[in-house]
PDB file of N, CA and C in Angstrom:
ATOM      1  N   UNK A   1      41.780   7.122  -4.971  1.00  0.00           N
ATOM      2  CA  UNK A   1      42.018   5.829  -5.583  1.00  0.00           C
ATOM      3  C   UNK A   1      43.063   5.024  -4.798  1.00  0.00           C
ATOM      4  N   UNK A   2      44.043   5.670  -4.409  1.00  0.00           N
ATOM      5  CA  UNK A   2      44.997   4.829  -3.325  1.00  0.00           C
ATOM      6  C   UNK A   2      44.681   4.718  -2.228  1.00  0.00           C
ATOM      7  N   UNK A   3      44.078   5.077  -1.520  1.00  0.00           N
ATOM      8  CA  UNK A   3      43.131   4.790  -0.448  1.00  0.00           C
ATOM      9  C   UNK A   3      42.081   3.452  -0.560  1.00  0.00           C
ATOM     10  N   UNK A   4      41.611   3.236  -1.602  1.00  0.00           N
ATOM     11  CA  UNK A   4      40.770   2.382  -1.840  1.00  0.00           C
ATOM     12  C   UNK A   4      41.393   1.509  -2.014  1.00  0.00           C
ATOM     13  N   UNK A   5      42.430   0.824  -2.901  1.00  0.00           N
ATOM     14  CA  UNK A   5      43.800   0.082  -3.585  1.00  0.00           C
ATOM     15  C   UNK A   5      44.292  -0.350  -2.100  1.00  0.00           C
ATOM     16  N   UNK A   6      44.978   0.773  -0.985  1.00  0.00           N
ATOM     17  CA  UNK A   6      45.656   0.218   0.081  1.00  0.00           C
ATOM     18  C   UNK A   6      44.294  -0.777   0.869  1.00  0.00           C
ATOM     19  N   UNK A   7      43.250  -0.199   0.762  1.00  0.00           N
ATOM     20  CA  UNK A   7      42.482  -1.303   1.646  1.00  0.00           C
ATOM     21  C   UNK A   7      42.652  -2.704   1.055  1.00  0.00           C
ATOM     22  N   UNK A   8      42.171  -2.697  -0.239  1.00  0.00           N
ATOM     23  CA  UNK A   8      42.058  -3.924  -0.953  1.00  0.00           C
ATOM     24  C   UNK A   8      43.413  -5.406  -0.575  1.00  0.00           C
ATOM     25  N   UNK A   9      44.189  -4.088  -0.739  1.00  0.00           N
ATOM     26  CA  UNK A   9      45.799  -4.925  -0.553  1.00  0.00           C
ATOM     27  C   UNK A   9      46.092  -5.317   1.252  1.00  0.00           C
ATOM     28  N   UNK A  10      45.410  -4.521   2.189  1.00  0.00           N
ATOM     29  CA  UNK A  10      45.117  -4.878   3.233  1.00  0.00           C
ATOM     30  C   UNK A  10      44.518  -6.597   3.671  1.00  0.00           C
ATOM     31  N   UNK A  11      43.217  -6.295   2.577  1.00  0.00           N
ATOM     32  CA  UNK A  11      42.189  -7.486   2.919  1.00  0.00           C
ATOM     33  C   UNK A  11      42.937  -8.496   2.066  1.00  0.00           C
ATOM     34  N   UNK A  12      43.559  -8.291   1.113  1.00  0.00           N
ATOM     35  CA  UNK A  12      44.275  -9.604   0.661  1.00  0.00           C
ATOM     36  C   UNK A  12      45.044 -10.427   1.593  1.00  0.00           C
ATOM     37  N   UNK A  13      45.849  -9.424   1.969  1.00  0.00           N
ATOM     38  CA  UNK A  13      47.063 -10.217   2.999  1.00  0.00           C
ATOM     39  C   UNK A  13      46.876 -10.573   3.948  1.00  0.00           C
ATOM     40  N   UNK A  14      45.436  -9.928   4.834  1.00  0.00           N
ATOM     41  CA  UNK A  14      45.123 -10.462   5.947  1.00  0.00           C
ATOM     42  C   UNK A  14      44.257 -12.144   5.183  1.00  0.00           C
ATOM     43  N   UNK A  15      43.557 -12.150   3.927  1.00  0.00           N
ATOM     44  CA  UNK A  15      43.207 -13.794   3.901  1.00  0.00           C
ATOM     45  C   UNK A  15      44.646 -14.623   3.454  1.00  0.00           C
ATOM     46  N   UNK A  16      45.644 -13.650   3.083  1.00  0.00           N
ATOM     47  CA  UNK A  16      46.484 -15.011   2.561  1.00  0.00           C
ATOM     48  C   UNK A  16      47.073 -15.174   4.063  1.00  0.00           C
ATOM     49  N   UNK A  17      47.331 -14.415   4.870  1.00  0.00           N
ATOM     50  CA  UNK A  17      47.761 -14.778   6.234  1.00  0.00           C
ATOM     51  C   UNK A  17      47.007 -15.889   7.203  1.00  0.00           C
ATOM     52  N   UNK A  18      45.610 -15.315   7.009  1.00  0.00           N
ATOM     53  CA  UNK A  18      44.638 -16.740   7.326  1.00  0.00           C
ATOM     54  C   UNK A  18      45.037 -18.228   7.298  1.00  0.00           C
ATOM     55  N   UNK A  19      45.651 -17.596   5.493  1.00  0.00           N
ATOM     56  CA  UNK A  19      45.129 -19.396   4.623  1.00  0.00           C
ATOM     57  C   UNK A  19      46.716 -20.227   5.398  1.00  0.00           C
ATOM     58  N   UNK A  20      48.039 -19.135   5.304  1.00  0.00           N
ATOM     59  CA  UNK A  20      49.024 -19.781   5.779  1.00  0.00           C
ATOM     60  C   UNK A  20      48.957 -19.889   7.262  1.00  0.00           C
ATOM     61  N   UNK A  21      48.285 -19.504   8.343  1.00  0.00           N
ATOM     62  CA  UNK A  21      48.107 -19.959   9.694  1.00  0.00           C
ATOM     63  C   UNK A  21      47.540 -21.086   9.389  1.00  0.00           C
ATOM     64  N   UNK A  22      46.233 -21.195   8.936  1.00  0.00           N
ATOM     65  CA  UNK A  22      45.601 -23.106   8.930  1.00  0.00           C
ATOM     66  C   UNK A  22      46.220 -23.790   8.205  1.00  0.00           C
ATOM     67  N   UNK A  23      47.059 -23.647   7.402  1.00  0.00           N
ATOM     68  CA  UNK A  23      47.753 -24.669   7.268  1.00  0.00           C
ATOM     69  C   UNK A  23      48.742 -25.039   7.179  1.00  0.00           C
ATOM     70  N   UNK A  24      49.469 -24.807   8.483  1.00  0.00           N
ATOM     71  CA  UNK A  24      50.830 -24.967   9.096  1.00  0.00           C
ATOM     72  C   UNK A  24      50.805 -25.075  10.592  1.00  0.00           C
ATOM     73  N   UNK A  25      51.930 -25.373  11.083  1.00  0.00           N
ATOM     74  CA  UNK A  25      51.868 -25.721  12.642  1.00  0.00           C
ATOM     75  C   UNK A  25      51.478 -24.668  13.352  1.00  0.00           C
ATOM     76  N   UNK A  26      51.175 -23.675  13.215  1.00  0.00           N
ATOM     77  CA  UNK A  26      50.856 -22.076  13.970  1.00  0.00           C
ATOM     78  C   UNK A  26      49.191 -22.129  14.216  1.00  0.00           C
ATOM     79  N   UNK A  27      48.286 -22.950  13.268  1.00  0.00           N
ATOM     80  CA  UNK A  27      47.250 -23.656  13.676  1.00  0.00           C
ATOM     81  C   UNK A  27      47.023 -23.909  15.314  1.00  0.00           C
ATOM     82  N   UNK A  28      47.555 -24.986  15.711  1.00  0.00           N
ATOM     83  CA  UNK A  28      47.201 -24.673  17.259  1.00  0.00           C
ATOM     84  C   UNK A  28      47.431 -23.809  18.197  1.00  0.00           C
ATOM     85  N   UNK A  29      48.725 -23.270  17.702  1.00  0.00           N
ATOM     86  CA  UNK A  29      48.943 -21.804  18.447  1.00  0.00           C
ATOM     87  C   UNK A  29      47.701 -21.451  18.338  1.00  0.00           C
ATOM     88  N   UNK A  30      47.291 -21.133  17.037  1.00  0.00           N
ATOM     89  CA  UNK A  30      45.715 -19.873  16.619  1.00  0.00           C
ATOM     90  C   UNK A  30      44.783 -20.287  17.581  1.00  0.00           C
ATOM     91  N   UNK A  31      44.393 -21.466  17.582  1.00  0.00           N
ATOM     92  CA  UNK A  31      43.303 -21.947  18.492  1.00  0.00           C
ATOM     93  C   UNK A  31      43.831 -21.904  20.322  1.00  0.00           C
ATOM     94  N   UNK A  32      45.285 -22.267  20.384  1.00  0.00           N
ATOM     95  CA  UNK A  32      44.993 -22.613  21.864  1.00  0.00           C
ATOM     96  C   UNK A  32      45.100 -20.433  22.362  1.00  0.00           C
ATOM     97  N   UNK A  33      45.258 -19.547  21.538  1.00  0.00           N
ATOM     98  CA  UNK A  33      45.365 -18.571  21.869  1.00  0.00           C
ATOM     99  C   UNK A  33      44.244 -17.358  21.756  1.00  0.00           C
ATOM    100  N   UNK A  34      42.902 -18.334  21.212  1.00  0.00           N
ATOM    101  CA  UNK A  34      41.754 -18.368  21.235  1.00  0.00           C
ATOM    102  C   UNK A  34      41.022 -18.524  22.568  1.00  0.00           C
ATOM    103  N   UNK A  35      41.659 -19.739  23.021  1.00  0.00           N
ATOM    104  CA  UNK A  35      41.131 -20.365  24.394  1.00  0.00           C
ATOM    105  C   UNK A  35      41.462 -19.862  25.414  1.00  0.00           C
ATOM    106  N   UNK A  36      42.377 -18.780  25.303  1.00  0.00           N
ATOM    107  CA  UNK A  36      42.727 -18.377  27.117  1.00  0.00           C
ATOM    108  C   UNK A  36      41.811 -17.333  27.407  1.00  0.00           C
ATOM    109  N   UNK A  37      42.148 -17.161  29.040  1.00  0.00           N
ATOM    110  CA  UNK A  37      41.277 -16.638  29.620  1.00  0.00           C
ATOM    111  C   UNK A  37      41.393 -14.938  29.497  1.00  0.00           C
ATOM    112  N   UNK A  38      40.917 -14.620  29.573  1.00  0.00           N
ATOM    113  CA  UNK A  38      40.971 -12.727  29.460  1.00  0.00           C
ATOM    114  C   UNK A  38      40.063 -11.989  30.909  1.00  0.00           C
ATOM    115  N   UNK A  39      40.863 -11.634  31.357  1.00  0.00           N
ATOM    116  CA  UNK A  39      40.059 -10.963  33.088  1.00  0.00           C
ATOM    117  C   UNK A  39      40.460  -9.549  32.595  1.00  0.00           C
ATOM    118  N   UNK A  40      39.000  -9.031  33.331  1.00  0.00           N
ATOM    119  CA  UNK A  40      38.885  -7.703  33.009  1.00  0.00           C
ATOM    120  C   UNK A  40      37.875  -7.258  34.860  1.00  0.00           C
ATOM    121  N   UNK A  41      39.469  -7.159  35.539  1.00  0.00           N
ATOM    122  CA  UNK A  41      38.418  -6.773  36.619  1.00  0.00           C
ATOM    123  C   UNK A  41      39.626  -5.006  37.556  1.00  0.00           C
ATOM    124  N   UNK A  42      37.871  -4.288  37.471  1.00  0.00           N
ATOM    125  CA  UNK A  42      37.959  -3.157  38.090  1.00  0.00           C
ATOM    126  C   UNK A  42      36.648  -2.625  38.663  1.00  0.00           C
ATOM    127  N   UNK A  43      37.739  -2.551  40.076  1.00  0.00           N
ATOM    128  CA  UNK A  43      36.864  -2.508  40.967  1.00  0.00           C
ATOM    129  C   UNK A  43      35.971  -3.435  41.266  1.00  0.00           C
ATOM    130  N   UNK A  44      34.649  -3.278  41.611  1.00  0.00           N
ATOM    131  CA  UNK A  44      33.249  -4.142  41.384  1.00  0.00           C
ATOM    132  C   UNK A  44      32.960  -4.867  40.555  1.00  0.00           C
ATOM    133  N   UNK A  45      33.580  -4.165  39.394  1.00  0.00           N
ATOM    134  CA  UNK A  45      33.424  -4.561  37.852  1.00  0.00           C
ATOM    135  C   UNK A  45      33.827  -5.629  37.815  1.00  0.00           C
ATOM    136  N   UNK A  46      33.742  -7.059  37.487  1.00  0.00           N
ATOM    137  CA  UNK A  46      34.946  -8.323  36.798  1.00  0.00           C
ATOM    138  C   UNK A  46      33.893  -8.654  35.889  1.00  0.00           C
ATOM    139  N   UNK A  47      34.837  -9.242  35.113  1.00  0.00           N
ATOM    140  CA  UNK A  47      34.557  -9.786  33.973  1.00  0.00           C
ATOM    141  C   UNK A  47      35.744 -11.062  33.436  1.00  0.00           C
ATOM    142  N   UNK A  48      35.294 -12.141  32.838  1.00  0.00           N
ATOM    143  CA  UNK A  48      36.081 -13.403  32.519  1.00  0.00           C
ATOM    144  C   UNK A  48      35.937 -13.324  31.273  1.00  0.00           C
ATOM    145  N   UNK A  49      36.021 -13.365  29.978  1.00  0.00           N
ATOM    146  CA  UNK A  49      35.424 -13.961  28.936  1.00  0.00           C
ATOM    147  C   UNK A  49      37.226 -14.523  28.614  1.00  0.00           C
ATOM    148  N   UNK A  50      37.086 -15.925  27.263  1.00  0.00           N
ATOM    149  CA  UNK A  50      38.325 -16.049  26.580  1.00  0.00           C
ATOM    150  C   UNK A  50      38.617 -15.207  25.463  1.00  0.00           C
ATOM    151  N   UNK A  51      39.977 -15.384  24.481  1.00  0.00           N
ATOM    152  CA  UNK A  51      40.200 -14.538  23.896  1.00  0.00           C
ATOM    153  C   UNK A  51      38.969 -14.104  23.052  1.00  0.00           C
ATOM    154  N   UNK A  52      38.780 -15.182  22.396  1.00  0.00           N
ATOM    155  CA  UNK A  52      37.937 -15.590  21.031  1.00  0.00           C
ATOM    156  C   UNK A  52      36.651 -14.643  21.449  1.00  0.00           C
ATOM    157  N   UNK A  53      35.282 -14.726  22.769  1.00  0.00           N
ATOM    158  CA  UNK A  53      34.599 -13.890  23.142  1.00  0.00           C
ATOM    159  C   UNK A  53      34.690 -12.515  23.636  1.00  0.00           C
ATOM    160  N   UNK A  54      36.018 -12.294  23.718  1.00  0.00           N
ATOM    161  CA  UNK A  54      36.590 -10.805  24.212  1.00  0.00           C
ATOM    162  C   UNK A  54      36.275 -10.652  22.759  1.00  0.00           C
ATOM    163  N   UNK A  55      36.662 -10.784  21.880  1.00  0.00           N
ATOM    164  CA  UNK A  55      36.623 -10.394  20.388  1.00  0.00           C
ATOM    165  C   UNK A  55      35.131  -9.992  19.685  1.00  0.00           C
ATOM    166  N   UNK A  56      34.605 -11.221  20.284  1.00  0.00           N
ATOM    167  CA  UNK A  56      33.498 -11.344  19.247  1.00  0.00           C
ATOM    168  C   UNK A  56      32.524 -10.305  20.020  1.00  0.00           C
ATOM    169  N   UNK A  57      32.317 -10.282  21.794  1.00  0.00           N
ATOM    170  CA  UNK A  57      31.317  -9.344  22.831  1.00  0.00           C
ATOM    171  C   UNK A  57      31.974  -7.946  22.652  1.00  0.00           C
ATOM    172  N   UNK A  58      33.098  -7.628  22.546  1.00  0.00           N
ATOM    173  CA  UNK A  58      33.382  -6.263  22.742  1.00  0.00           C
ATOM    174  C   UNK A  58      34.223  -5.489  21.690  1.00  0.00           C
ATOM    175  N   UNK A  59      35.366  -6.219  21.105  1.00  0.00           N
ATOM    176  CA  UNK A  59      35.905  -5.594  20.126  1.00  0.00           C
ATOM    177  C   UNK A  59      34.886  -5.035  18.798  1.00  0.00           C
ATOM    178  N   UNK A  60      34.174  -6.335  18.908  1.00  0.00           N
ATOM    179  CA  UNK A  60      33.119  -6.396  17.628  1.00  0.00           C
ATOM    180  C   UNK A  60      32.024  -5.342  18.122  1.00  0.00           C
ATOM    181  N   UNK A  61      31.738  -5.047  18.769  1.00  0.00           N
ATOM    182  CA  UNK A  61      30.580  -4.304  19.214  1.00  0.00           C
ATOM    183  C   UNK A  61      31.110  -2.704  18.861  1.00  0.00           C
ATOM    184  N   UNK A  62      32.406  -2.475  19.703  1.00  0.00           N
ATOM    185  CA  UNK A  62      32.622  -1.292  19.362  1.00  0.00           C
ATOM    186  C   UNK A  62      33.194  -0.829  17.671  1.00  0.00           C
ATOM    187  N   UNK A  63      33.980  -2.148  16.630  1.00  0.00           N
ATOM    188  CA  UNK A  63      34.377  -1.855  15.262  1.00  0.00           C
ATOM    189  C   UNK A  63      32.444  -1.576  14.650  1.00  0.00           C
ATOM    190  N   UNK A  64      31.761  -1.836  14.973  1.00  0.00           N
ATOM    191  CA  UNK A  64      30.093  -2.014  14.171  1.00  0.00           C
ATOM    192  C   UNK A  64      29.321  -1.104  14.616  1.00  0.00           C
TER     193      UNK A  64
END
């Protein structure tokens, strides 16, 4: 049961944290720290994506 309870209280605070980033000056921070660039190069390998697609192509792929 506290296991279940700590998530809940997790997902709360991460939306009330949301709601107070958009609407306060930390807003463009959120976005312009969205927009930078993210290099991922080894070796042969490179890769460019910004923050926001580092997130959504790879973080997300491996949390799912």
């Amino acid at each position: 049961m506290a296991n279940e309870s700590s998530s809940g209280i997790v997902l709360a605070a991460a939306a009330l944290l949301g709601m107070v980033v958009a609407n306060t000056t930390l807003r463009s921070t959120y976005f312009e720290t969205l927009d930078k660039k993210f290099v991922l190069d080894v070796g042969a390998f490179y890769l460019s994506l910004t923050t926001q697609k580092f997130i959504n192509y790879l973080l997300m792929t491996l949390f799912f």
